[in-house]
C-alpha atoms as a PDB file:
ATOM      1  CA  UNK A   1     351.146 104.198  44.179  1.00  0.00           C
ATOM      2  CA  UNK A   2     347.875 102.615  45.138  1.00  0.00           C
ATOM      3  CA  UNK A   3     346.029 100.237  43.376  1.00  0.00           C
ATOM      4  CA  UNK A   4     342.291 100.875  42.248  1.00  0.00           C
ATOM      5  CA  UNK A   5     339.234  98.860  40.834  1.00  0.00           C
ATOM      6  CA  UNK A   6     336.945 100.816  38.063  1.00  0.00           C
ATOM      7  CA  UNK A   7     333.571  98.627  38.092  1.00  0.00           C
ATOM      8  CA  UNK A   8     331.641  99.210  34.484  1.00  0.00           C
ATOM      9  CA  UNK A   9     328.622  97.742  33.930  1.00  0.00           C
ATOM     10  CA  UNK A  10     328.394  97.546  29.799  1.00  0.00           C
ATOM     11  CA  UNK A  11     325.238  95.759  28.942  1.00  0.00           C
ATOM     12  CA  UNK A  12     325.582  94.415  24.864  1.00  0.00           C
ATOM     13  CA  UNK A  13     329.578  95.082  24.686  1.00  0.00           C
ATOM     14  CA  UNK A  14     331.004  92.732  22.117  1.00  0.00           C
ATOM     15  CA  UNK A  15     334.353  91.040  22.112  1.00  0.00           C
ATOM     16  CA  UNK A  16     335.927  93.165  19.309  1.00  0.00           C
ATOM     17  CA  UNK A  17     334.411  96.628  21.530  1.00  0.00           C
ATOM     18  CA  UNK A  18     336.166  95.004  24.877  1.00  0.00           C
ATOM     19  CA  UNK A  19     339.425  94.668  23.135  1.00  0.00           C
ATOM     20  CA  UNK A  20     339.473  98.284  21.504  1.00  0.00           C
ATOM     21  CA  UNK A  21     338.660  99.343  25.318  1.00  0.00           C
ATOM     22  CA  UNK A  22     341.997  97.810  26.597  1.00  0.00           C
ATOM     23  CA  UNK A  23     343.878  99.237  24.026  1.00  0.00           C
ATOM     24  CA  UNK A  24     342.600 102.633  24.277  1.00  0.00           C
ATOM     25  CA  UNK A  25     343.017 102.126  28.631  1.00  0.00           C
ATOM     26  CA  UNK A  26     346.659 101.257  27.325  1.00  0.00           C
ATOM     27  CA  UNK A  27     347.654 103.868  25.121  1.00  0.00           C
ATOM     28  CA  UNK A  28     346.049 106.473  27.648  1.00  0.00           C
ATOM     29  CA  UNK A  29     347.918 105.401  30.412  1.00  0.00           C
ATOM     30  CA  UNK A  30     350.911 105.258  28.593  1.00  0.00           C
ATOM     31  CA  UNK A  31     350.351 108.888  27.374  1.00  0.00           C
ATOM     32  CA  UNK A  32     349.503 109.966  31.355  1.00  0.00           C
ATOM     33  CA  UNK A  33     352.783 108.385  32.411  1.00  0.00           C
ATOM     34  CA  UNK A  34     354.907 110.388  29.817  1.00  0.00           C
ATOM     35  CA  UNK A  35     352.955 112.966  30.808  1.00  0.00           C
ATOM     36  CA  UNK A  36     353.902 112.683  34.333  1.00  0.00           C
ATOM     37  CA  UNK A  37     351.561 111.072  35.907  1.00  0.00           C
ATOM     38  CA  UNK A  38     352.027 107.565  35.978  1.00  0.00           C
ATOM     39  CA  UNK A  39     349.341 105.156  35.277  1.00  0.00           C
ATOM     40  CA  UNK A  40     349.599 101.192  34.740  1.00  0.00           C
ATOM     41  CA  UNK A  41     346.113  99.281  33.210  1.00  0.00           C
ATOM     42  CA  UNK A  42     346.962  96.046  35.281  1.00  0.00           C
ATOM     43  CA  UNK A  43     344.159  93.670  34.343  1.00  0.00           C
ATOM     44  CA  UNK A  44     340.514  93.228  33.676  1.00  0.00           C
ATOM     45  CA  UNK A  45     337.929  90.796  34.646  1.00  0.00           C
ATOM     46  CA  UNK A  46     334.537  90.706  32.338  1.00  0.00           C
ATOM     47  CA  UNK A  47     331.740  88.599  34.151  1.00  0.00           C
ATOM     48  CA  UNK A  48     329.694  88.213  30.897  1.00  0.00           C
ATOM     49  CA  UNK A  49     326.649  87.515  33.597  1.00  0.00           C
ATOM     50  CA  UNK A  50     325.950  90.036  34.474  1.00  0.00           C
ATOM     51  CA  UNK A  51     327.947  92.566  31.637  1.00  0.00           C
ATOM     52  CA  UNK A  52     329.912  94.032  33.907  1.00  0.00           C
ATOM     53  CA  UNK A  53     333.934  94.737  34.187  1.00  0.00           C
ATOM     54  CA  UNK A  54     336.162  95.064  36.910  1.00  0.00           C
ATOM     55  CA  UNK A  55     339.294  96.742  35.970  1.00  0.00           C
ATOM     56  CA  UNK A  56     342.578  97.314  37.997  1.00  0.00           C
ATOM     57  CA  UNK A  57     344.677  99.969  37.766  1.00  0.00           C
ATOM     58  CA  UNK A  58     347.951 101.681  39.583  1.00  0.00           C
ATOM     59  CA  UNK A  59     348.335 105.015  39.921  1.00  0.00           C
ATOM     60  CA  UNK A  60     348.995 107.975  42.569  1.00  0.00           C
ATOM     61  CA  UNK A  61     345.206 109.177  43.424  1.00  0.00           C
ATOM     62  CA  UNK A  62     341.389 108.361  41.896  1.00  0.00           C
ATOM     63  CA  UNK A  63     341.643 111.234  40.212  1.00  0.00           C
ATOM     64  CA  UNK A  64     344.505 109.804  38.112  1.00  0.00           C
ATOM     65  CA  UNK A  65     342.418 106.417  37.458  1.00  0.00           C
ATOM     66  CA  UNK A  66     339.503 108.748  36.734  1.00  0.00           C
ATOM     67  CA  UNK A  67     341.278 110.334  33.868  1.00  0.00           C
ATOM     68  CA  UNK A  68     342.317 107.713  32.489  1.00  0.00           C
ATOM     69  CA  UNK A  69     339.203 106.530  31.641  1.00  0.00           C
ATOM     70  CA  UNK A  70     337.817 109.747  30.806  1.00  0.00           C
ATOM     71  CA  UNK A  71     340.490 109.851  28.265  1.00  0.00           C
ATOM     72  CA  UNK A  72     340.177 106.277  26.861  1.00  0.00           C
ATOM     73  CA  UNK A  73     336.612 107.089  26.302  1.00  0.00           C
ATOM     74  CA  UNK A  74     335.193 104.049  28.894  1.00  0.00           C
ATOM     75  CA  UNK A  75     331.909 104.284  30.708  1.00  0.00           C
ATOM     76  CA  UNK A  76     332.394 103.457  34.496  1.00  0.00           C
ATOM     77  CA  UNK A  77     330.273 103.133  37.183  1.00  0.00           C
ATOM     78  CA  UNK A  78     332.603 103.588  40.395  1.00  0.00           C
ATOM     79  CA  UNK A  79     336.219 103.671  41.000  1.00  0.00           C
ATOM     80  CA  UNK A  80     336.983 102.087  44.340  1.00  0.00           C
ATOM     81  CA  UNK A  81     341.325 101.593  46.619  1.00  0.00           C
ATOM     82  CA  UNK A  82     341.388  98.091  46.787  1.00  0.00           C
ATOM     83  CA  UNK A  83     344.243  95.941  48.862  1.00  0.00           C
ATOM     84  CA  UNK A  84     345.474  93.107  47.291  1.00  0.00           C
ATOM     85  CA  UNK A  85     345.606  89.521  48.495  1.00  0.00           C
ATOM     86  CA  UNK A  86     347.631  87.045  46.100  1.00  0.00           C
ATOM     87  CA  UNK A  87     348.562  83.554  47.603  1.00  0.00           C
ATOM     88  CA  UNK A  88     352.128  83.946  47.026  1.00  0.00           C
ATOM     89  CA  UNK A  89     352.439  87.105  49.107  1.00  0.00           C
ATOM     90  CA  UNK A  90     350.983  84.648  51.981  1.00  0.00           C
END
């Protein structure tokens, strides 16, 4: 599997509407999986800035991360492969 970045930019988003967003990405992802396609929400960053969101997700293709949104209901901008650097794979 790769691992993907969905950038959202969500201008007025609360705390309570950011959490209900994760759970739905959850749940979704979970229900893809069992499905057959698996999906794993990772992580999210919100930069409360500039209201955006940068969330990571692994799965097989874009289309997969794609879905998963589509499903969990969660405006997104673009959906980018990313590479990750971590210090302890250094």
């Amino acid at each position: 599997m790769a691992c993907y970045v969905v950038t959202r930019h969500l201008p007025g988003i609360t705390p309570d509407s950011l959490t209900s967003a994760g759970l739905r990405a959850k749940s979704c992802a979970a229900e893809m999986t069992d499905e057959g396609t698996p999906v794993k929400w990772l992580r999210s960053f919100f930069i409360p800035k500039t209201e955006q969101t940068h969330c990571y997700f692994d799965a097989p293709s874009v289309d997969a991360v794609k879905e998963v949104n589509e499903r969990a209901n969660i405006p997104f901008a673009e959906i980018y492969e990313v590479q990750e650097l971590a210090p302890e794979a250094m």
